[in-house]
PDB file of N, CA and C in Angstrom:
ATOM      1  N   UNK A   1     -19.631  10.178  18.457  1.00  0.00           N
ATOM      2  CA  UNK A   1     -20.847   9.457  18.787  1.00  0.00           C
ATOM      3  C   UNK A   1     -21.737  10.310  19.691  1.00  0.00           C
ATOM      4  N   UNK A   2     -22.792  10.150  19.616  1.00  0.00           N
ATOM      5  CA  UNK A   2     -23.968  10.768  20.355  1.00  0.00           C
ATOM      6  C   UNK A   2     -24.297  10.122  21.340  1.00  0.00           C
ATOM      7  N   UNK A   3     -24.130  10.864  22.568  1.00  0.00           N
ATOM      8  CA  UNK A   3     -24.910  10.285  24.105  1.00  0.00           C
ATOM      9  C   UNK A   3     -26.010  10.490  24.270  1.00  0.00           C
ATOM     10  N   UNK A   4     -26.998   9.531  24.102  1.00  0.00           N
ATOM     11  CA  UNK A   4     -28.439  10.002  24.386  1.00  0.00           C
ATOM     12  C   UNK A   4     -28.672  10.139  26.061  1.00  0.00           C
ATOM     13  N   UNK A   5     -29.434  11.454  25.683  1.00  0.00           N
ATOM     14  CA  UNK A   5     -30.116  11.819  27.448  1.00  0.00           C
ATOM     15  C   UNK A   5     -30.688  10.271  28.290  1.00  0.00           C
ATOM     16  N   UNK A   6     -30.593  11.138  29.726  1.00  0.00           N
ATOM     17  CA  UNK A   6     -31.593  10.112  29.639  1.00  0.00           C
ATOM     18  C   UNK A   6     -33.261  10.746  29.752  1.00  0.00           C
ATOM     19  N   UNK A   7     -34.001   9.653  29.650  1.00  0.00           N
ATOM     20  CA  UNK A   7     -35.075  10.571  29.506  1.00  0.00           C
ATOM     21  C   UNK A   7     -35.878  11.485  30.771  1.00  0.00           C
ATOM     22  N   UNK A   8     -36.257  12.267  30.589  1.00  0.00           N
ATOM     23  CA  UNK A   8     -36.634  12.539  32.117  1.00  0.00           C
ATOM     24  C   UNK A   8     -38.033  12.600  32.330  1.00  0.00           C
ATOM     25  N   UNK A   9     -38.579  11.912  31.713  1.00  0.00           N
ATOM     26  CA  UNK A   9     -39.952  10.948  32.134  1.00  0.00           C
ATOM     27  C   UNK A   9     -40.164   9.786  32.347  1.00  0.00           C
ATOM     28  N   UNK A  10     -40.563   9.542  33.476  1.00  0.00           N
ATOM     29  CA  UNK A  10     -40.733   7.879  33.474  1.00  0.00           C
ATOM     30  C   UNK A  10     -42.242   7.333  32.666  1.00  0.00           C
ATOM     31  N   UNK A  11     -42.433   6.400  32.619  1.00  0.00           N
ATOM     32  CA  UNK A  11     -43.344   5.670  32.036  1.00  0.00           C
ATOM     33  C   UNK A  11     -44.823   5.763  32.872  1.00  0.00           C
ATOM     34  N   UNK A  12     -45.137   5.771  34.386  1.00  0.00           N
ATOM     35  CA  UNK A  12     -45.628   6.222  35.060  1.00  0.00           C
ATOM     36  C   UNK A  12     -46.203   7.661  34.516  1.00  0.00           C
ATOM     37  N   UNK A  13     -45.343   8.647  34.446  1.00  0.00           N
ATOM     38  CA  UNK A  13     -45.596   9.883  33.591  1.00  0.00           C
ATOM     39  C   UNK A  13     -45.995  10.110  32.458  1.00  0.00           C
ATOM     40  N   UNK A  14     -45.665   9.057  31.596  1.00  0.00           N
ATOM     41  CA  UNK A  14     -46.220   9.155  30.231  1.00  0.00           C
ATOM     42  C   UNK A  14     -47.799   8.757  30.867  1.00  0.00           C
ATOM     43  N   UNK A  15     -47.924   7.890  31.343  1.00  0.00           N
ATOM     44  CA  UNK A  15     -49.637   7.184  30.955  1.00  0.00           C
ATOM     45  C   UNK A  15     -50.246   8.155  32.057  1.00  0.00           C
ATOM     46  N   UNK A  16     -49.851   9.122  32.919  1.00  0.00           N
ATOM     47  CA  UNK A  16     -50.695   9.913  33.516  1.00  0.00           C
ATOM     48  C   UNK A  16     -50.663  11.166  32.491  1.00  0.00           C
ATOM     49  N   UNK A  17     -49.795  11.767  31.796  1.00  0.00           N
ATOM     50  CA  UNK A  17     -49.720  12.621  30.345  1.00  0.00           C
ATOM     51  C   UNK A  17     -51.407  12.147  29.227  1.00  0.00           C
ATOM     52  N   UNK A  18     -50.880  11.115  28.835  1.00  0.00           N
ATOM     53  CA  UNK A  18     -51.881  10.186  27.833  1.00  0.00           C
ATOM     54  C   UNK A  18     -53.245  10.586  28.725  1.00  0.00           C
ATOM     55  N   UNK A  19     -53.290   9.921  30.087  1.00  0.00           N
ATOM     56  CA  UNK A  19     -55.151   9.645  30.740  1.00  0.00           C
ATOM     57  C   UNK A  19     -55.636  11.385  30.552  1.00  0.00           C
ATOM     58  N   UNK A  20     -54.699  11.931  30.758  1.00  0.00           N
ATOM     59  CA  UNK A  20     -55.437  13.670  31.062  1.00  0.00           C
ATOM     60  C   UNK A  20     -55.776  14.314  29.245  1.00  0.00           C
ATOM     61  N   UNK A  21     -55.072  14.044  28.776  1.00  0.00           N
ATOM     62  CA  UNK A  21     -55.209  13.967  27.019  1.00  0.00           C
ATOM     63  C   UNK A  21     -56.448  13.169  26.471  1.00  0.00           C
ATOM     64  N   UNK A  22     -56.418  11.932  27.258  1.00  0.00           N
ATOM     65  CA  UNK A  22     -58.060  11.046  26.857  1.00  0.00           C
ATOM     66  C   UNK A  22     -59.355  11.719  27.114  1.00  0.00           C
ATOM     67  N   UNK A  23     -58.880  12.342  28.659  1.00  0.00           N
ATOM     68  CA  UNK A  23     -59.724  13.110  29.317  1.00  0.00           C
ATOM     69  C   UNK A  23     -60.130  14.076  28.973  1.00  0.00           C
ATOM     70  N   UNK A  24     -60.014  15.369  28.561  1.00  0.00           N
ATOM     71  CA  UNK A  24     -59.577  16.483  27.787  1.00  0.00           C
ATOM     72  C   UNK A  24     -58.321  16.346  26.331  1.00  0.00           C
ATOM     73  N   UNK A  25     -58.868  16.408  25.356  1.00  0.00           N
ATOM     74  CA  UNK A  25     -58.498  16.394  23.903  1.00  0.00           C
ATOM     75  C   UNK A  25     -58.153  17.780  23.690  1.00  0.00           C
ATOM     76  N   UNK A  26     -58.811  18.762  24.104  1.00  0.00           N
ATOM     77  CA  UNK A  26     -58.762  20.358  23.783  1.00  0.00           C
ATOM     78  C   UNK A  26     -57.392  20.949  24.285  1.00  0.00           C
ATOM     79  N   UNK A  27     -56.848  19.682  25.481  1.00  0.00           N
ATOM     80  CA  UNK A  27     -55.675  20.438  26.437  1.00  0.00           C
ATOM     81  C   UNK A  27     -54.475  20.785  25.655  1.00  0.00           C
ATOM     82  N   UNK A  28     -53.668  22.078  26.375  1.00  0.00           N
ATOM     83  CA  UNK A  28     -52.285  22.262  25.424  1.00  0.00           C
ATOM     84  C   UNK A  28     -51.513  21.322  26.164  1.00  0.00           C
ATOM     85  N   UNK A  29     -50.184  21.302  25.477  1.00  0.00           N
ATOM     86  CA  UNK A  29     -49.115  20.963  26.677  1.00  0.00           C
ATOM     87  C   UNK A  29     -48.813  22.075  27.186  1.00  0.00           C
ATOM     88  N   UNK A  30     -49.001  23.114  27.504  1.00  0.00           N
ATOM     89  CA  UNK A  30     -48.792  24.274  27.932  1.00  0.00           C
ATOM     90  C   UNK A  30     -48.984  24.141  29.711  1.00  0.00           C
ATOM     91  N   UNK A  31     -50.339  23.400  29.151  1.00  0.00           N
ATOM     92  CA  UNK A  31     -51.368  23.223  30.670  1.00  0.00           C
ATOM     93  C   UNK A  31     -51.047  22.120  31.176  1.00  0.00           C
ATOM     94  N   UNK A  32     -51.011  20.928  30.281  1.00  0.00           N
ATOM     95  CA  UNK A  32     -50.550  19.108  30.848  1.00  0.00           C
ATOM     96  C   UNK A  32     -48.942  19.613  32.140  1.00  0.00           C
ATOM     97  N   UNK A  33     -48.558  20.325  31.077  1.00  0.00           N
ATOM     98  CA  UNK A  33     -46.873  20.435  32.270  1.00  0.00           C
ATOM     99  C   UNK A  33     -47.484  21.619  33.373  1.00  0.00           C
ATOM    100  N   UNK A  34     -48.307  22.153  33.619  1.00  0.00           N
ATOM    101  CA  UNK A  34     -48.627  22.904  34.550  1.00  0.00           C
ATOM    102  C   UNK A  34     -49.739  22.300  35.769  1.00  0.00           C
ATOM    103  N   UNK A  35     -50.459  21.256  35.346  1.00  0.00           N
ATOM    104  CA  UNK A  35     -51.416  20.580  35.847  1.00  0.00           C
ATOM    105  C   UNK A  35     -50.387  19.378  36.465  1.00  0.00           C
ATOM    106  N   UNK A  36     -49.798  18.838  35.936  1.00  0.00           N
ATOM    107  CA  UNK A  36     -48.539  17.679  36.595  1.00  0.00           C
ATOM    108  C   UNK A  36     -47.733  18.300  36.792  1.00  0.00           C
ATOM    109  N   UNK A  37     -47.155  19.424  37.393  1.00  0.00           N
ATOM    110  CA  UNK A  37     -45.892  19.753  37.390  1.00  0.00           C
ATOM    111  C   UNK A  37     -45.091  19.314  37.063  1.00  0.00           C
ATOM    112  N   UNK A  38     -44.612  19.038  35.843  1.00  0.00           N
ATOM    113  CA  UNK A  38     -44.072  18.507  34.915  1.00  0.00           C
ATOM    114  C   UNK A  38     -42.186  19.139  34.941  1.00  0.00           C
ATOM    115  N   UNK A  39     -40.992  17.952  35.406  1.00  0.00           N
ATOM    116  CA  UNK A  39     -39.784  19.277  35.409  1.00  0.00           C
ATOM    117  C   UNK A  39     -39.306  18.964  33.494  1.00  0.00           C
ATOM    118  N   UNK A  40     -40.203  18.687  33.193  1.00  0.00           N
ATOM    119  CA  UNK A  40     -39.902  17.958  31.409  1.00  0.00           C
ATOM    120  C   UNK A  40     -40.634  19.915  30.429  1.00  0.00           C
ATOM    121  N   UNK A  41     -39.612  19.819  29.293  1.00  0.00           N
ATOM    122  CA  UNK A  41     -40.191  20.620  28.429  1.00  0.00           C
ATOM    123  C   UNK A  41     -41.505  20.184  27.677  1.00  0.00           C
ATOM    124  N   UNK A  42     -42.379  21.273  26.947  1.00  0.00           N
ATOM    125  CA  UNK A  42     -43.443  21.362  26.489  1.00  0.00           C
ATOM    126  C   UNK A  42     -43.463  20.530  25.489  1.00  0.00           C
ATOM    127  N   UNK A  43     -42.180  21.002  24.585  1.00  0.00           N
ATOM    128  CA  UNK A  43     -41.931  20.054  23.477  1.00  0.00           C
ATOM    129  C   UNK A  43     -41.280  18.526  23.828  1.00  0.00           C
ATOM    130  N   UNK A  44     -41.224  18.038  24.963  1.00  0.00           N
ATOM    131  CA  UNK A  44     -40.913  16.541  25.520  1.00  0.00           C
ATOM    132  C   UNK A  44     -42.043  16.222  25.502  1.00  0.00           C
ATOM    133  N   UNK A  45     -43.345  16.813  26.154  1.00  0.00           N
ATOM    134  CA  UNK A  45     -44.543  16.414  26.430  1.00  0.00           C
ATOM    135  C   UNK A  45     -45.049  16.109  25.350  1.00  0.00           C
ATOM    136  N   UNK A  46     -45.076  17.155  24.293  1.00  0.00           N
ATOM    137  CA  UNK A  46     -45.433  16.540  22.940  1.00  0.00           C
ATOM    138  C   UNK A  46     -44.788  15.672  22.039  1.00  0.00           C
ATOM    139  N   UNK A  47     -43.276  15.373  22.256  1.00  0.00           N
ATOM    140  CA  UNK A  47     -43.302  14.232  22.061  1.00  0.00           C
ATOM    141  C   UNK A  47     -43.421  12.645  22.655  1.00  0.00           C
ATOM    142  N   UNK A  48     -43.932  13.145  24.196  1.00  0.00           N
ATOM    143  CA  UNK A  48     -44.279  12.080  24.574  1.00  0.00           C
ATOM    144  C   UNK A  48     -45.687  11.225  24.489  1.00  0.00           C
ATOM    145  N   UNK A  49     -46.413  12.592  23.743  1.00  0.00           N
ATOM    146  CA  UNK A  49     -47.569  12.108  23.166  1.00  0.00           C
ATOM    147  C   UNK A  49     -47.744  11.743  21.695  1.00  0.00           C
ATOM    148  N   UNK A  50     -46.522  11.589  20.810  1.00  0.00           N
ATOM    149  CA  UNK A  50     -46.512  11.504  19.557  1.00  0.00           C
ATOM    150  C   UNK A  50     -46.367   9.887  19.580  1.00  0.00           C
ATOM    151  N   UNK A  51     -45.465   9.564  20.746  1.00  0.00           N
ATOM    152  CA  UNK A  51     -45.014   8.362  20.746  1.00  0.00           C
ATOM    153  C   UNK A  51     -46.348   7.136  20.764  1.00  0.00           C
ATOM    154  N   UNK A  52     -47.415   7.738  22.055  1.00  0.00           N
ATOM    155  CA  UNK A  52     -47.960   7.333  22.122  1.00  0.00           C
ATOM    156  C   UNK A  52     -49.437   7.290  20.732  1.00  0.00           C
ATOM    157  N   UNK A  53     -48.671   7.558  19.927  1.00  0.00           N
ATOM    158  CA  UNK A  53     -49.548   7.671  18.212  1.00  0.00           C
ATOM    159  C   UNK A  53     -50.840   9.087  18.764  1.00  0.00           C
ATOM    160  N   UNK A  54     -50.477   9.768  19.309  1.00  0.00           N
ATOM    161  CA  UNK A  54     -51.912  10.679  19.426  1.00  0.00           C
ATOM    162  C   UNK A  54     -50.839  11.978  18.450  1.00  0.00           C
ATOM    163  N   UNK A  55     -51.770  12.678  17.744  1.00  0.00           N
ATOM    164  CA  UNK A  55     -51.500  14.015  16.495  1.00  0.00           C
ATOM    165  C   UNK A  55     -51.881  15.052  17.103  1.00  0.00           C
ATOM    166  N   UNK A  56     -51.691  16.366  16.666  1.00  0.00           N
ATOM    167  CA  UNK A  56     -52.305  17.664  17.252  1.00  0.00           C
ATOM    168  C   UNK A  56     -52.658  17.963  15.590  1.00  0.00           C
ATOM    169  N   UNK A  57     -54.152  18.246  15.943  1.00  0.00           N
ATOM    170  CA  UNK A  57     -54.651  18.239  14.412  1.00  0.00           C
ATOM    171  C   UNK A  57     -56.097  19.454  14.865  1.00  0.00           C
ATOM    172  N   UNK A  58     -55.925  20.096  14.182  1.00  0.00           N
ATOM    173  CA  UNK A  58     -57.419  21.868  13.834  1.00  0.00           C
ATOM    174  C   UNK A  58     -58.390  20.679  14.255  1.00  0.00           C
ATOM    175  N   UNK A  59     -59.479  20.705  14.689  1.00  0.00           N
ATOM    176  CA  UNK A  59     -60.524  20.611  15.198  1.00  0.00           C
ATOM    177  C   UNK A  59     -61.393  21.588  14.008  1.00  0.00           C
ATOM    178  N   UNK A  60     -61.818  20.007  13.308  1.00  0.00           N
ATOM    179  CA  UNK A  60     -63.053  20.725  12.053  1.00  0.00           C
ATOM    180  C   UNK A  60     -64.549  21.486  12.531  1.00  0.00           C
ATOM    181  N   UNK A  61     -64.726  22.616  11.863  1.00  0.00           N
ATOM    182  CA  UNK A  61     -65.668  23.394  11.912  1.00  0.00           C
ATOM    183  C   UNK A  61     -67.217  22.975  11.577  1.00  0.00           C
ATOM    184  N   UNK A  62     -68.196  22.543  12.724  1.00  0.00           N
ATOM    185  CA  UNK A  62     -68.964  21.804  12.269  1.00  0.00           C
ATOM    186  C   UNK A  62     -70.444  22.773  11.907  1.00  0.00           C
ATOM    187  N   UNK A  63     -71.081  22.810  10.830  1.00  0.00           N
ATOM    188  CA  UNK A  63     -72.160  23.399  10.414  1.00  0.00           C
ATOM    189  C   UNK A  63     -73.588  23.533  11.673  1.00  0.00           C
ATOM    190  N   UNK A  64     -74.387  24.663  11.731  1.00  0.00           N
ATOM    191  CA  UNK A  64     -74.725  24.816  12.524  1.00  0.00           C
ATOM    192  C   UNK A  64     -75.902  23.814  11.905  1.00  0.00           C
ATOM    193  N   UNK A  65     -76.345  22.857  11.945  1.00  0.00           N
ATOM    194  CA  UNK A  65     -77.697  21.971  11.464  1.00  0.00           C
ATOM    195  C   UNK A  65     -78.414  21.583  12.491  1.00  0.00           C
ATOM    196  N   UNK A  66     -79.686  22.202  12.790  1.00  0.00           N
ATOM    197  CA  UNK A  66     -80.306  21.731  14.083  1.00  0.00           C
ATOM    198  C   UNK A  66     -81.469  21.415  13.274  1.00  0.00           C
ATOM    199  N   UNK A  67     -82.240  20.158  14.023  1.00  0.00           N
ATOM    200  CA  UNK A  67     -83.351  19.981  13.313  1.00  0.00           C
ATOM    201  C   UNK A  67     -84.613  21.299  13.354  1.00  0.00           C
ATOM    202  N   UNK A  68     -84.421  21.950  14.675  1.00  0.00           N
ATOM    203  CA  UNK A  68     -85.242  23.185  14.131  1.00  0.00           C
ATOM    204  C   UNK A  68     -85.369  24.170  13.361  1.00  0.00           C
ATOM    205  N   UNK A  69     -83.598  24.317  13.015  1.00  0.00           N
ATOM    206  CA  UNK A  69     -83.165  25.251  11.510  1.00  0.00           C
ATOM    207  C   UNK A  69     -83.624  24.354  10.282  1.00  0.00           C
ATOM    208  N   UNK A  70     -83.356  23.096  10.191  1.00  0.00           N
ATOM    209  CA  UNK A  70     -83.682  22.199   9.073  1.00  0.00           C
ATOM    210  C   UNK A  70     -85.356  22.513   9.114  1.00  0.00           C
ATOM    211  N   UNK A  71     -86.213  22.199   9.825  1.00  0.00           N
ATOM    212  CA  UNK A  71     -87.503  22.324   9.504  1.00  0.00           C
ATOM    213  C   UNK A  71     -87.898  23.901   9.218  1.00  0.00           C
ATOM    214  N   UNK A  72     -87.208  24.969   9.590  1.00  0.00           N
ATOM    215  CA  UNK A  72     -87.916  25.984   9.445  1.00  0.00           C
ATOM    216  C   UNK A  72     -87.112  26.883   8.082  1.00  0.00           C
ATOM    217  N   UNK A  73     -86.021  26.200   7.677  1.00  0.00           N
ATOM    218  CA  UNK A  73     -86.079  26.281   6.035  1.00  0.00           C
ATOM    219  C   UNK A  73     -86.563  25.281   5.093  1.00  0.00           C
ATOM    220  N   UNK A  74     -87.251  24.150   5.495  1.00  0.00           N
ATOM    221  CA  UNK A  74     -87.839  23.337   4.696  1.00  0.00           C
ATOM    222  C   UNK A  74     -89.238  24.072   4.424  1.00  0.00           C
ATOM    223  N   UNK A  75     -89.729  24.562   5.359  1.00  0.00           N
ATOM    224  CA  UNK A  75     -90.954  25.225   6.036  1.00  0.00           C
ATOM    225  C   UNK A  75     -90.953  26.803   4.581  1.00  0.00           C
ATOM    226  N   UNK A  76     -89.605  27.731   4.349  1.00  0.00           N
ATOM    227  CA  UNK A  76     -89.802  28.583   3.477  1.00  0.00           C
ATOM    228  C   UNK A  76     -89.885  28.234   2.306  1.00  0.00           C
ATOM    229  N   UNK A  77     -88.853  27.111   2.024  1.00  0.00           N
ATOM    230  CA  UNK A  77     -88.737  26.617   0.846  1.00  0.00           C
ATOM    231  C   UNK A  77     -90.343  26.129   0.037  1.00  0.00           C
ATOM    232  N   UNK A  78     -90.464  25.151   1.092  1.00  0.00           N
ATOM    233  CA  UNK A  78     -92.245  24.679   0.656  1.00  0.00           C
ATOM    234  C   UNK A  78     -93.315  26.003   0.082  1.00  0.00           C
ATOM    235  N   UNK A  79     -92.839  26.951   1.220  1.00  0.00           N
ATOM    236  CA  UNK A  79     -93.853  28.502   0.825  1.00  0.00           C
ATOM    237  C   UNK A  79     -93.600  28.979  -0.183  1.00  0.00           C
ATOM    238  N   UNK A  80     -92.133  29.373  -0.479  1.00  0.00           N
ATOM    239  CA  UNK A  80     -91.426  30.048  -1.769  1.00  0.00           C
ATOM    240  C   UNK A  80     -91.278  29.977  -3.130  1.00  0.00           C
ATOM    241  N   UNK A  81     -91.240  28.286  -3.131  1.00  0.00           N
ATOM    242  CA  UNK A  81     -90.979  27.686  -4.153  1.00  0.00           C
ATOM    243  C   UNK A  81     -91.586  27.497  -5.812  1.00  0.00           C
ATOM    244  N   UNK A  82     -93.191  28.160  -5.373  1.00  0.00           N
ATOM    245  CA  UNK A  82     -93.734  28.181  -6.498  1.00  0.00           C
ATOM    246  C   UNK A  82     -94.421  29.572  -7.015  1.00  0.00           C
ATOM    247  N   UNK A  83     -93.463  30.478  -6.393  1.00  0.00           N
ATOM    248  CA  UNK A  83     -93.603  31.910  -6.088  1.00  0.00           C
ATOM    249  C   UNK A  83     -93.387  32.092  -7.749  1.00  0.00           C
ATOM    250  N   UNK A  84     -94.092  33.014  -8.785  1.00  0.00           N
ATOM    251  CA  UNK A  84     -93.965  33.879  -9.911  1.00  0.00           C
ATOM    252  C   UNK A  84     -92.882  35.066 -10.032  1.00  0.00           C
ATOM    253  N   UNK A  85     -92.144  34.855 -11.448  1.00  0.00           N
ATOM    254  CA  UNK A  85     -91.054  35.029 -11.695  1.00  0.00           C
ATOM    255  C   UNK A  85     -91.249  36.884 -11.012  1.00  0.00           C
ATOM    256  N   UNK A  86     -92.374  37.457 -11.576  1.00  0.00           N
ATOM    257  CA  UNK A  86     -92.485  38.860 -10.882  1.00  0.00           C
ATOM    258  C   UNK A  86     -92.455  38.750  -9.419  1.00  0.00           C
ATOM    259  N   UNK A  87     -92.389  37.992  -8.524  1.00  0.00           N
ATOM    260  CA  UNK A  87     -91.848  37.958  -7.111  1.00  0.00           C
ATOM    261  C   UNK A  87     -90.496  38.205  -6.930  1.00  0.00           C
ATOM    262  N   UNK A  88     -89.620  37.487  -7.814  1.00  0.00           N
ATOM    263  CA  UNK A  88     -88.483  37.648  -7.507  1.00  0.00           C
ATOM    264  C   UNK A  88     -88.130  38.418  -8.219  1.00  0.00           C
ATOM    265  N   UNK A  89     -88.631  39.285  -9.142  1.00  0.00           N
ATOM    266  CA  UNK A  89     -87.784  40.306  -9.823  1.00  0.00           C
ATOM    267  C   UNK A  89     -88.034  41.461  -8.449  1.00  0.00           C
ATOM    268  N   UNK A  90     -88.985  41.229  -7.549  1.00  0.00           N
ATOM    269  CA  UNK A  90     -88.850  42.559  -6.211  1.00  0.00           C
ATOM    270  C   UNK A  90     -87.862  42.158  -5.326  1.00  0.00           C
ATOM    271  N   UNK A  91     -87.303  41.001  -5.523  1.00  0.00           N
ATOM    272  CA  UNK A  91     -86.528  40.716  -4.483  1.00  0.00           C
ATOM    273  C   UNK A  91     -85.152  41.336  -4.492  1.00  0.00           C
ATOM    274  N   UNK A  92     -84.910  42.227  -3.239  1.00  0.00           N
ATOM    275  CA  UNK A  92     -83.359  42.739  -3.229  1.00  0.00           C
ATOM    276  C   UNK A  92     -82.357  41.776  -2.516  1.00  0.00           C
ATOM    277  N   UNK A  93     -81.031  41.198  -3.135  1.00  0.00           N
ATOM    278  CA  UNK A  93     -80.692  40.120  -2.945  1.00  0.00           C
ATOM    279  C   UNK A  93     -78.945  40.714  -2.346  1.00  0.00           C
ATOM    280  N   UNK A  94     -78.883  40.800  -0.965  1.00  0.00           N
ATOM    281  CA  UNK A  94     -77.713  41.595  -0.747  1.00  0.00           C
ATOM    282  C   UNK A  94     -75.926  40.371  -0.351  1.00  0.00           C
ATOM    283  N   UNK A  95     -75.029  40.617  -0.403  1.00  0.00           N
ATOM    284  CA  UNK A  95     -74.123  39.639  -0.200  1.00  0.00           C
ATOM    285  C   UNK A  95     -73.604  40.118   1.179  1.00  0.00           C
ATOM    286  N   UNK A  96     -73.739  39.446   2.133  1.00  0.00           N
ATOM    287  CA  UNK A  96     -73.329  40.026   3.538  1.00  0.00           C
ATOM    288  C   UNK A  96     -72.145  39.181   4.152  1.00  0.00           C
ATOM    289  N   UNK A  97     -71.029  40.211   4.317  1.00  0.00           N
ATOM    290  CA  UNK A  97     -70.202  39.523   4.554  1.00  0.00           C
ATOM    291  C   UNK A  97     -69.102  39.983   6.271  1.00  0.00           C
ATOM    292  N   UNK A  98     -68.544  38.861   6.894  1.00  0.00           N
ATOM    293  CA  UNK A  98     -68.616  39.235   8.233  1.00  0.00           C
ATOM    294  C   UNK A  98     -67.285  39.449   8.052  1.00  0.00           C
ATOM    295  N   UNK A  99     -66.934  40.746   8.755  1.00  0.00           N
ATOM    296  CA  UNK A  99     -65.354  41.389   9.101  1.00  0.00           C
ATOM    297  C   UNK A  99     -65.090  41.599  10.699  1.00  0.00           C
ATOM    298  N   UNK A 100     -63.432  41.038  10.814  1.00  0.00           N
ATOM    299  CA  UNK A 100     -63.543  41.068  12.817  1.00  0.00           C
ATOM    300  C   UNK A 100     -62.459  41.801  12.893  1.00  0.00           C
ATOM    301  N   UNK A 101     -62.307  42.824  13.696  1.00  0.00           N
ATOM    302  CA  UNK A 101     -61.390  43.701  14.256  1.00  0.00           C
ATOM    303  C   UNK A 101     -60.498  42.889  14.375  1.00  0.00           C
ATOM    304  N   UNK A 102     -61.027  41.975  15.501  1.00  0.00           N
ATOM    305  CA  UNK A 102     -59.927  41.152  16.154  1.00  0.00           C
ATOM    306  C   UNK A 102     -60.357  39.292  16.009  1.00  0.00           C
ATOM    307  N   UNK A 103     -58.883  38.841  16.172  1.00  0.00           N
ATOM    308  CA  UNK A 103     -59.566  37.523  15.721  1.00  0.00           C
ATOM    309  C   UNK A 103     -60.052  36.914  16.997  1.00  0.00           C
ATOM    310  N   UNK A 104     -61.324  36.803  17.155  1.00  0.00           N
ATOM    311  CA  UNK A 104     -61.751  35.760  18.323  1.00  0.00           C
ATOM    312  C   UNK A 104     -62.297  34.762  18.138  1.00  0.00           C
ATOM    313  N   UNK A 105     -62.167  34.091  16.671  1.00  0.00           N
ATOM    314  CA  UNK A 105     -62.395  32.630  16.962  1.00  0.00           C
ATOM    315  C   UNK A 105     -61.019  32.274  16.148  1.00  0.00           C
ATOM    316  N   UNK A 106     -60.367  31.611  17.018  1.00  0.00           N
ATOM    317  CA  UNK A 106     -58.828  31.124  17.109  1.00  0.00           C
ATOM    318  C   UNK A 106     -59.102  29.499  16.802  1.00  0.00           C
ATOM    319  N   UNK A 107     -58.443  28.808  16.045  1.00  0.00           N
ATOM    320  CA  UNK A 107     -58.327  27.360  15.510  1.00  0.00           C
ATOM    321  C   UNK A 107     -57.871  26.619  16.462  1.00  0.00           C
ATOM    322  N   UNK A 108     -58.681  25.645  16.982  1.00  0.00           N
ATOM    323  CA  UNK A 108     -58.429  24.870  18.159  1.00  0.00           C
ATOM    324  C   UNK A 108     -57.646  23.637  17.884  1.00  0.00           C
ATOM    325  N   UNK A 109     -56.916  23.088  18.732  1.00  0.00           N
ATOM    326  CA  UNK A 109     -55.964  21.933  18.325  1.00  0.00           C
ATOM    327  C   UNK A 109     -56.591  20.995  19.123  1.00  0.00           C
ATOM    328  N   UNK A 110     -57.068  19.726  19.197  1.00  0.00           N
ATOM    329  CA  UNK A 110     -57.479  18.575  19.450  1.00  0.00           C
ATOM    330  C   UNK A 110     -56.136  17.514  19.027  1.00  0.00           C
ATOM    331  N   UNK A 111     -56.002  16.429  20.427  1.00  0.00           N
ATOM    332  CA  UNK A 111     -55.476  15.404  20.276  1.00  0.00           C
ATOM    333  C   UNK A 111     -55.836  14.434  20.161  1.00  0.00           C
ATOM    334  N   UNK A 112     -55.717  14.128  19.047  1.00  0.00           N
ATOM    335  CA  UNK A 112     -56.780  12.509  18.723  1.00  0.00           C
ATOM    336  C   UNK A 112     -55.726  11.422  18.090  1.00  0.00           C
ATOM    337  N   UNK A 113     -55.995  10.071  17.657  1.00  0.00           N
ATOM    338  CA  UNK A 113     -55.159   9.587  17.013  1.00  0.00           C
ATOM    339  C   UNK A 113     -55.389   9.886  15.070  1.00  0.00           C
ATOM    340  N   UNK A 114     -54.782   9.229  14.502  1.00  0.00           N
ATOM    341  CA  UNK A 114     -54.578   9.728  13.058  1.00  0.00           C
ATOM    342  C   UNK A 114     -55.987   8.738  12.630  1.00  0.00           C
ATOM    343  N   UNK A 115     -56.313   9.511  11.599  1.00  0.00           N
ATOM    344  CA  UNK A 115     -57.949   8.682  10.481  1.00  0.00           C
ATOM    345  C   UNK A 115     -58.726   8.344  11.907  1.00  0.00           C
TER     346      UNK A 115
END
C-alpha cells in the first residue's frame, strides 16, 4: 500500500500561490517559489495550481493592427487599386524573409483557466 505524503502546503499557501498568478499570469513557478519562499518543489507549485483548474498554455501571437496601420493601407489600396496593368508589370516584387542568429523571441507561458 502507498503512504501518501503529507502535503507540504497548507491551504493558506495555495490561495496566496493562486492571488500572485491572478496578479501576474506571465509568472513562472520558478519565481512564485522564490517570491514566497516556498520550502515546496516547482513541480508541487504547479500542481498546486492545476488543482486550482488554472493551465500553462503559449500565450497567442497577436497581429500588429493599429488603426493607424489600418488607415494608412486602406489609404494605398484606394491609390493603387485602379493602377494599369503596365504599372505592375514595373513592379519588382521581392519575398523577404526574417532569419535570427539567436532566438529572442521565446514562447511565453500564461496561466489562465481552460476555453
Amino acid at each position: 500500500m502507498w503512504k501518501w505524503q503529507k502535503r507540504v502546503l497548507e491551504e493558506r499557501t495555495d490561495r496566496a500561490i493562486h492571488r500572485l498568478v491572478r496578479a501576474e499570469p506571465k509568472i513562472s513557478s520558478r519565481i512564485i517559489k522564490e517570491v514566497l519562499s516556498l520550502p515546496a518543489s516547482e513541480r508541487t507549485i504547479r500542481r498546486r495550481l492545476h488543482e486550482r483548474n488554472l493551465c500553462s498554455f503559449f500565450k497567442k501571437k497577436k497581429t500588429l493592427l493599429q488603426k493607424a496601420n489600418i488607415r494608412k493601407d486602406s489609404y494605398l489600396l484606394k491609390k493603387y487599386v485602379n493602377m494599369p496593368q503596365k504599372f505592375w508589370d514595373q513592379v519588382i516584387w521581392t519575398d523577404e524573409s526574417k532569419f535570427e542568429l539567436k532566438n529572442t523571441k521565446k514562447a511565453i507561458h500564461v496561466w489562465c483557466q481552460p476555453n
